[in-house]
C-alpha atoms as a PDB file:
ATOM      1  CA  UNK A   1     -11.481-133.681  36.765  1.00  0.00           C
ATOM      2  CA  UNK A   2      -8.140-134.784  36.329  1.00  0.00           C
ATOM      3  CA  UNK A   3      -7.570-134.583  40.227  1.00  0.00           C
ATOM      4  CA  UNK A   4      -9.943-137.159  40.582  1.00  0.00           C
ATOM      5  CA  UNK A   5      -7.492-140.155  39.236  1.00  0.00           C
ATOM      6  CA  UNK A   6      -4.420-138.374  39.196  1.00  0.00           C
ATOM      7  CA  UNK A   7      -2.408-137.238  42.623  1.00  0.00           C
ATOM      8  CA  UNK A   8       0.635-135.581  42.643  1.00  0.00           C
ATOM      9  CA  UNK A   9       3.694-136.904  45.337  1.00  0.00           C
ATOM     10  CA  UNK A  10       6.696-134.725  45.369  1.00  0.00           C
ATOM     11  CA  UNK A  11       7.655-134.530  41.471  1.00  0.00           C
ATOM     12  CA  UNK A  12       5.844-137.907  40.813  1.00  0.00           C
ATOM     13  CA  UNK A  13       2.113-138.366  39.481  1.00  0.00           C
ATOM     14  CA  UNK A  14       0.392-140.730  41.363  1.00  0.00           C
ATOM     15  CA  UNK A  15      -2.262-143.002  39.517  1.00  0.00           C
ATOM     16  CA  UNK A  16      -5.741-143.383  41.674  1.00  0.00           C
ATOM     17  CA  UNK A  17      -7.313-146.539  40.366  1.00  0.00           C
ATOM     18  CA  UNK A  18     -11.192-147.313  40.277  1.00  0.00           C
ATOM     19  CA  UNK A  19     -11.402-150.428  42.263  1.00  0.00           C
ATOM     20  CA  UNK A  20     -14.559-152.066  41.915  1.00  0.00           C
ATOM     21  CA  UNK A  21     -15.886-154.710  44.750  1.00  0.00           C
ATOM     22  CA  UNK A  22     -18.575-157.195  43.760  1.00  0.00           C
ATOM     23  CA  UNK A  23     -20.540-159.328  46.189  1.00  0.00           C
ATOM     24  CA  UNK A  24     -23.552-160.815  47.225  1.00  0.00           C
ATOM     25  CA  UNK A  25     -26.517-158.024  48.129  1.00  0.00           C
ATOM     26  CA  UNK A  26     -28.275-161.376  49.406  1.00  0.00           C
ATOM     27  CA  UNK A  27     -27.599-164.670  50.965  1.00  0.00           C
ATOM     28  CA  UNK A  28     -25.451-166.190  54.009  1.00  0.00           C
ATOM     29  CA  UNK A  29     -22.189-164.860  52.588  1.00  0.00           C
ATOM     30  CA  UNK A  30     -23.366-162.006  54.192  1.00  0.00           C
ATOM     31  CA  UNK A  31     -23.229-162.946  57.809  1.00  0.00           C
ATOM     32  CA  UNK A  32     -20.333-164.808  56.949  1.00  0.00           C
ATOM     33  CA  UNK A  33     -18.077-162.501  54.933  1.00  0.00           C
ATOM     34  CA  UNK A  34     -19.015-158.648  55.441  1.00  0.00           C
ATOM     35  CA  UNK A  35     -16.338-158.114  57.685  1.00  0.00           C
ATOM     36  CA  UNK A  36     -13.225-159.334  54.994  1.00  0.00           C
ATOM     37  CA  UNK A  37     -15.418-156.680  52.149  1.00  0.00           C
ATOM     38  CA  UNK A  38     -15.381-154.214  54.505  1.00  0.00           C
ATOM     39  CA  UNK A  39     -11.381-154.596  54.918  1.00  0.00           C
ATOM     40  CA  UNK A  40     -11.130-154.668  51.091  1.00  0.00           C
ATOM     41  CA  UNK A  41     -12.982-151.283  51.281  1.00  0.00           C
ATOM     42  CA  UNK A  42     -10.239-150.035  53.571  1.00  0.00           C
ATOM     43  CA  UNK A  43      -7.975-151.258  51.836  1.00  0.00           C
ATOM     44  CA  UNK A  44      -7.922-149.569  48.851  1.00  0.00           C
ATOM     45  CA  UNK A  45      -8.865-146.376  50.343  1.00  0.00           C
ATOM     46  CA  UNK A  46      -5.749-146.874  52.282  1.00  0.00           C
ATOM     47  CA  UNK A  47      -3.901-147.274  49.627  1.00  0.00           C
ATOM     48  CA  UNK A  48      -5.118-144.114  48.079  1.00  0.00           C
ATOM     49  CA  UNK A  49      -7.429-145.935  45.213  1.00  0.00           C
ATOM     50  CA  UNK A  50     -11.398-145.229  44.420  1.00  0.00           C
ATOM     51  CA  UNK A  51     -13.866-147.694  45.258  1.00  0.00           C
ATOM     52  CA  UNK A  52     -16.325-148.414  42.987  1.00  0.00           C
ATOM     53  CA  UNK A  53     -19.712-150.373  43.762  1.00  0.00           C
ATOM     54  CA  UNK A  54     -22.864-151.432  42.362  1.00  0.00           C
ATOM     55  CA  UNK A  55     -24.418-148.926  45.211  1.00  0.00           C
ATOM     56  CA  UNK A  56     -26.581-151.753  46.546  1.00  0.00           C
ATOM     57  CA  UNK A  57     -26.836-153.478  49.906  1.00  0.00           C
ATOM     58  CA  UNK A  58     -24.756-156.704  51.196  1.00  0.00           C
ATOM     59  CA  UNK A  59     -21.018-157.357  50.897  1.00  0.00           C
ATOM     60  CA  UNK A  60     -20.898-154.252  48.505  1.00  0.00           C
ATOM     61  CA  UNK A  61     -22.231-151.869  51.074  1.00  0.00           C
ATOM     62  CA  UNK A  62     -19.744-153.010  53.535  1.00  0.00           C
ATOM     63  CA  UNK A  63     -16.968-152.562  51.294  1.00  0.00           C
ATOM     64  CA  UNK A  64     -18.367-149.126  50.393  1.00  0.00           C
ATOM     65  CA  UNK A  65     -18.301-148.308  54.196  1.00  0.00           C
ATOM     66  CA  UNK A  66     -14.976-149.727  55.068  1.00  0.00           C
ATOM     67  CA  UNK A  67     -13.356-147.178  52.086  1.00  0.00           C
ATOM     68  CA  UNK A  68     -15.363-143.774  53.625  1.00  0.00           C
ATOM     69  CA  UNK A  69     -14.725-144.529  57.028  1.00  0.00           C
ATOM     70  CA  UNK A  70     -11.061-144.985  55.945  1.00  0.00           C
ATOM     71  CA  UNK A  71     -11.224-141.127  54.345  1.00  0.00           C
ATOM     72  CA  UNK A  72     -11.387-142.567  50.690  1.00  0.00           C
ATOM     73  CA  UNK A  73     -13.065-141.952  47.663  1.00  0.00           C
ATOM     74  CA  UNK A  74     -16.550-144.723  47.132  1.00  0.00           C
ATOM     75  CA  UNK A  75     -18.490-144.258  43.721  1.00  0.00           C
ATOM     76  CA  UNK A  76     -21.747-146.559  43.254  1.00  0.00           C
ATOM     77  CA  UNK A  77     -23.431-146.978  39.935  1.00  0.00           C
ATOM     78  CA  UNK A  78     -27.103-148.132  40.438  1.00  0.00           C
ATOM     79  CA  UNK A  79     -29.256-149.625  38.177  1.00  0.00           C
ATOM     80  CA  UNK A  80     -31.991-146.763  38.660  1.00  0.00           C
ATOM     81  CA  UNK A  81     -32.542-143.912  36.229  1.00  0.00           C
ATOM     82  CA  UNK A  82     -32.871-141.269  39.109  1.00  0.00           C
ATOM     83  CA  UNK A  83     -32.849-140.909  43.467  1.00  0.00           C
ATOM     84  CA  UNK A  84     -36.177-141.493  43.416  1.00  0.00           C
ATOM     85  CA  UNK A  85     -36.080-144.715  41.496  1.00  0.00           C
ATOM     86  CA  UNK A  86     -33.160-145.333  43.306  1.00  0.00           C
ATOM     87  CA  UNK A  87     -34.489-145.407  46.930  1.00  0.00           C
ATOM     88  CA  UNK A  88     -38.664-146.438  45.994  1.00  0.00           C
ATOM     89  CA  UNK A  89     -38.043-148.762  43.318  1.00  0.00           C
ATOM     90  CA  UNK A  90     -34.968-150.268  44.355  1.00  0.00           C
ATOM     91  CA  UNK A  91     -34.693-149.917  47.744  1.00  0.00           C
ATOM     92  CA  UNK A  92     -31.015-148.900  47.461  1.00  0.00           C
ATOM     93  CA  UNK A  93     -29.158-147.634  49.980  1.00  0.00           C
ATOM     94  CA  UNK A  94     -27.486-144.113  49.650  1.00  0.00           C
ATOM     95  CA  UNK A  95     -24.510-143.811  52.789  1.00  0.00           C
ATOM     96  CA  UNK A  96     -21.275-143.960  52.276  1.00  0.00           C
ATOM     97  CA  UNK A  97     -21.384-143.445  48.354  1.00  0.00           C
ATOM     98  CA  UNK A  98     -19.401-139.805  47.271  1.00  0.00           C
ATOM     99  CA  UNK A  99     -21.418-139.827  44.173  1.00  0.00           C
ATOM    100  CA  UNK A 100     -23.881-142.160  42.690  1.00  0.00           C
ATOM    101  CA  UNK A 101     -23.936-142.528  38.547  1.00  0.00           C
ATOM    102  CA  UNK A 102     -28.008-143.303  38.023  1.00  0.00           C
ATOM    103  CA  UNK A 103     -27.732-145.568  34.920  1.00  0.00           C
ATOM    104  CA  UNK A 104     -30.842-146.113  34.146  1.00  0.00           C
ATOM    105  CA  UNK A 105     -29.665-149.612  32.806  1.00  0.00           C
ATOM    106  CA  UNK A 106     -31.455-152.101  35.506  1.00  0.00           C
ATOM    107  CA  UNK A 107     -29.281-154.919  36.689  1.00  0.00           C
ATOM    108  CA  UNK A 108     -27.736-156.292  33.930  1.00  0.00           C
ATOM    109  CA  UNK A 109     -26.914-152.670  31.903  1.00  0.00           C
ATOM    110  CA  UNK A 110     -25.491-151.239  35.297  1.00  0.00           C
ATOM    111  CA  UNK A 111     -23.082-154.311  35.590  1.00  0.00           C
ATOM    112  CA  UNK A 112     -21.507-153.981  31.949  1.00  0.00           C
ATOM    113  CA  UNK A 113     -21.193-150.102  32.984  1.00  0.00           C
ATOM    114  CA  UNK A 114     -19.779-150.204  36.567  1.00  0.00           C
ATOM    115  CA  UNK A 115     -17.131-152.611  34.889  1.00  0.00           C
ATOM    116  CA  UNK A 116     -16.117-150.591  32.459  1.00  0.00           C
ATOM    117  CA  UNK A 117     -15.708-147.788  34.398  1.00  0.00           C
ATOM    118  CA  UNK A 118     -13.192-149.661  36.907  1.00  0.00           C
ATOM    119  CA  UNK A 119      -9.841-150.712  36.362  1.00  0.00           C
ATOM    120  CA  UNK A 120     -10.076-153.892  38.237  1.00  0.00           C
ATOM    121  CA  UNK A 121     -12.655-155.965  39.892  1.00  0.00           C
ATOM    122  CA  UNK A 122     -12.544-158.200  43.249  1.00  0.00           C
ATOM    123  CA  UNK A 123     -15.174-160.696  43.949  1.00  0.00           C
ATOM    124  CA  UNK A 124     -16.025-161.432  47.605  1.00  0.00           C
ATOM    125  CA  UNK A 125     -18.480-163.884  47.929  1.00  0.00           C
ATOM    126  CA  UNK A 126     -21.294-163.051  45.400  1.00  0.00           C
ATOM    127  CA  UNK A 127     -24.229-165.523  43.793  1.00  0.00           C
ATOM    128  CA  UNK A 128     -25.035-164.738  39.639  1.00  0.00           C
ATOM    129  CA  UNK A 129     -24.523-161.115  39.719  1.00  0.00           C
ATOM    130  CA  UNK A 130     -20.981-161.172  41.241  1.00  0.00           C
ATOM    131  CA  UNK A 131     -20.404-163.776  38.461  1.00  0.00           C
ATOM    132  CA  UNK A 132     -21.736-161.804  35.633  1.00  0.00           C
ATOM    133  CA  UNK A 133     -19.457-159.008  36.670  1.00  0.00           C
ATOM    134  CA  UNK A 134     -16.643-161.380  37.087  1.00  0.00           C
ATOM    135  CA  UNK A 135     -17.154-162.415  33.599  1.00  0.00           C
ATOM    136  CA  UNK A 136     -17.622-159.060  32.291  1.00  0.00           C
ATOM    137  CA  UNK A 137     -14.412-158.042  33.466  1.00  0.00           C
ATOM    138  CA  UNK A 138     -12.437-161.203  31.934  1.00  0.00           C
ATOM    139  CA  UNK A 139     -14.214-160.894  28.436  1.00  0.00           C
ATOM    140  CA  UNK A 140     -13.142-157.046  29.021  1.00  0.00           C
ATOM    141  CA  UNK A 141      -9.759-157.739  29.875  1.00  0.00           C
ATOM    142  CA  UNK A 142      -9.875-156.167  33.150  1.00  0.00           C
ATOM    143  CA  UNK A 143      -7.344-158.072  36.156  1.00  0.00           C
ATOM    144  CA  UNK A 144      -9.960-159.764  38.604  1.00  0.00           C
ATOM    145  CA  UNK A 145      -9.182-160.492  42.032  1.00  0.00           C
ATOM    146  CA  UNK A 146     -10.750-163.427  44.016  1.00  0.00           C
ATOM    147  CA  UNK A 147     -11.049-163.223  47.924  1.00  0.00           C
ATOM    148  CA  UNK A 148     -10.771-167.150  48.111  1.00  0.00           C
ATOM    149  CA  UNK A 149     -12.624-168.332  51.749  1.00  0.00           C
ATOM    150  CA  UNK A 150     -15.569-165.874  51.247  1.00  0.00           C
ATOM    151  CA  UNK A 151     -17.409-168.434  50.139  1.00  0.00           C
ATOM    152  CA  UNK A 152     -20.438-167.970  47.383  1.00  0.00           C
ATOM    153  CA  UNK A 153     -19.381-167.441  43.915  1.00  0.00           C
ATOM    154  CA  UNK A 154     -15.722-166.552  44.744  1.00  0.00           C
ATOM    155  CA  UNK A 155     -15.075-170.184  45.586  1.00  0.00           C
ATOM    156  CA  UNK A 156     -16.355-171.445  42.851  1.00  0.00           C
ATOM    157  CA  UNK A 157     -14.056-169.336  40.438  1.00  0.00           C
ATOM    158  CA  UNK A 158     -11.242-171.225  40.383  1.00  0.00           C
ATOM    159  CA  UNK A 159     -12.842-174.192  39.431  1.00  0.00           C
ATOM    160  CA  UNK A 160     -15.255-172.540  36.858  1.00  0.00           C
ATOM    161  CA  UNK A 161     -12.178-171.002  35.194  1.00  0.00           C
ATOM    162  CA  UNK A 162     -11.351-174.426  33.988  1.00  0.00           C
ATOM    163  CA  UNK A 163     -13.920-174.097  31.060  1.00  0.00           C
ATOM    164  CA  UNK A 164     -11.951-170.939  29.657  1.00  0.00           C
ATOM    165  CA  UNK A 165      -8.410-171.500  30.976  1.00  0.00           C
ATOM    166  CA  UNK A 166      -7.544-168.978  28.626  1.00  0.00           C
ATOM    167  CA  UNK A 167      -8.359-166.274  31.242  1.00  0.00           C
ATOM    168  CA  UNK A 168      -6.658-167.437  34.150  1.00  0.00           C
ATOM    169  CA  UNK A 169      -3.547-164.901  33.728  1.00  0.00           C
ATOM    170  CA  UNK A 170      -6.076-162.185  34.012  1.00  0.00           C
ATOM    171  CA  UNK A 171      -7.179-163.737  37.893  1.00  0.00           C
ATOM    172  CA  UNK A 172      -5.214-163.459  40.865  1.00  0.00           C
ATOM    173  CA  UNK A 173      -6.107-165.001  44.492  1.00  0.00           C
ATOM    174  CA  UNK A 174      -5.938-164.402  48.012  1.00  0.00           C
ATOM    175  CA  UNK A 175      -7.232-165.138  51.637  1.00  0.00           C
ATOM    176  CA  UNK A 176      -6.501-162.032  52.854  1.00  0.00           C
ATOM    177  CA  UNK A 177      -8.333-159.100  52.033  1.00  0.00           C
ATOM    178  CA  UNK A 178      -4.987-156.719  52.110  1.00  0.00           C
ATOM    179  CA  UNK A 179      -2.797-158.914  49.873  1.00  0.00           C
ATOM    180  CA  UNK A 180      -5.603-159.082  47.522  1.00  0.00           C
ATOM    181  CA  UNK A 181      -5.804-155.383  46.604  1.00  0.00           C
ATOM    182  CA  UNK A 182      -1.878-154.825  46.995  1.00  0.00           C
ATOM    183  CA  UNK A 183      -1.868-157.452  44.121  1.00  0.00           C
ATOM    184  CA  UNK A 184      -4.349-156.013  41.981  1.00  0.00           C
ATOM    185  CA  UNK A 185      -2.622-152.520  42.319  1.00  0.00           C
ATOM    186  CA  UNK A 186       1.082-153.843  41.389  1.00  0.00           C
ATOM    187  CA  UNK A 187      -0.444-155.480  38.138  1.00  0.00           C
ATOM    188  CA  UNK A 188      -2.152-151.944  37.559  1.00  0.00           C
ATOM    189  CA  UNK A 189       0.818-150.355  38.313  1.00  0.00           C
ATOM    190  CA  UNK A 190       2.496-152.229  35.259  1.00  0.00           C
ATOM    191  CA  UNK A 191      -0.316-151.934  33.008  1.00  0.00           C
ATOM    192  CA  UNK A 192      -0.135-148.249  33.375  1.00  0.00           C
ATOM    193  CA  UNK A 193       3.454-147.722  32.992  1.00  0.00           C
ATOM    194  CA  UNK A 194       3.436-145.857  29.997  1.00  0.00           C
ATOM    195  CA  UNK A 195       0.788-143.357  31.308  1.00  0.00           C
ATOM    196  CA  UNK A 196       3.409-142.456  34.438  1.00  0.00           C
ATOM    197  CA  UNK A 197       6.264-141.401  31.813  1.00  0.00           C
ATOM    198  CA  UNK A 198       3.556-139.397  29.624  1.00  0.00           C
ATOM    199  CA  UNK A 199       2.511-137.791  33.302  1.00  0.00           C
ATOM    200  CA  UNK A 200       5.590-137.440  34.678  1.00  0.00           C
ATOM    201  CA  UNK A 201       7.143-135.685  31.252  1.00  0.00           C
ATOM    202  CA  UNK A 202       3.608-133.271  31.876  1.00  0.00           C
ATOM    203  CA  UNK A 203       2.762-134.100  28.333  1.00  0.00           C
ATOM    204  CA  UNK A 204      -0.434-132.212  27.258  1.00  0.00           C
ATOM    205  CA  UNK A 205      -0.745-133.077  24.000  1.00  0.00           C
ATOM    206  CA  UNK A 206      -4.458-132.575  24.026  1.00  0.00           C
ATOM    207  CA  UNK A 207      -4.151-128.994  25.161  1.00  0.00           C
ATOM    208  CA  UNK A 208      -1.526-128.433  21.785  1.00  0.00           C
ATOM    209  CA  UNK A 209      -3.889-129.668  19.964  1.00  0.00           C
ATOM    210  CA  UNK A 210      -6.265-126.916  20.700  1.00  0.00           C
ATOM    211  CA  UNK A 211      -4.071-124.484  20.878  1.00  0.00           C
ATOM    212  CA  UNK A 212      -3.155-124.972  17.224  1.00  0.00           C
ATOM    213  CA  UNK A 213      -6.574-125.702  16.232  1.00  0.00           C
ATOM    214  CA  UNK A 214      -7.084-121.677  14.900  1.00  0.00           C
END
């Protein structure tokens, strides 16, 4: 439904984003880190944004329980084909997700297809997964954010972005979880200019289009 990513303010139409958060499921970035993906959760609840995920455990799962327990929106997209699969074969976790999208696509499909249903991406921490969505997202276009001081792969970024410099306008950094999404939403905000003015003039153009079809 159109309610879903679209809120209305007054007179104005409010975009909500899909804000996915990739990070280690594994590893001591963990221990070390779950705290700053749980704010980044918040955060873009707060803010008034969806949280995507790759509904698995670690840094995600924090971030995926830092956006429900701050009343938002948290949509995971697992690599299973069904619940079943999801919770016996996986050993997934199910809390704190609104809806889970069963792809079907194992690790690799369900990566290409939780980036492409998000807007943005922010790494926090992460080992090769987190970097296969991070690159994913550049070679999709999509504005990454890096939570620099998480350690894992989002401190190695900045240094691996030196082999394709040609993506570094897509990447933005921060330390601090809060600044991070704020940043990510003002360069959606810009990209998605021209979809405010279509919203705000209430232009239904698909609905003429129907209505002159007979």
């Amino acid at each position: 439904m159109i309610d879903d990513v679209v809120s209305k303010k007054g007179d104005k139409f409010v975009l909500r984003y899909s804000i996915c958060v990739s990070g280690a499921a594994g590893g001591p970035t963990i221990a070390e880190s779950h705290a700053l993906a749980e704010e980044l959760g918040k955060t873009i609840a707060e803010e008034g944004h969806i949280l995507t995920t790759g509904a698995t455990v670690g840094l995600p799962y924090y971030a995926a329980r830092g956006a429900k327990l701050a009343g938002g929106m948290s949509i995971g997209f697992s690599p299973a084909s069904s619940f079943r699969e999801h919770i016996h074969k996986y050993r997934l976790p199910h809390f704190y997700f609104d809806f889970i999208n069963f792809t079907g696509l194992n690790y690799v499909g369900r990566d290409q297809y939780l980036v492409q249903s998000s807007d943005a991406i922010v790494t926090v921490g992460g080992r090769i997964g987190s970097l296969h969505e991070f690159v994913t997202a550049l070679e999709s276009g999509k504005p990454c954010g890096v939570l620099l001081g998480s350690g894992g792969a989002a401190d190695m970024i900045p240094q691996l972005l030196e082999l394709e410099p040609q993506f570094k306008h897509l990447v933005v950094y921060d330390e601090d979880p809060s600044a991070l999404v704020k940043k990510i939403v003002d360069i959606l905000d810009k990209e998605s200019k021209d979809i405010k003015v279509s919203l705000n003039h209430e232009e239904h153009w698909f609905l003429d289009s129907v209505d002159h079809a007979g």
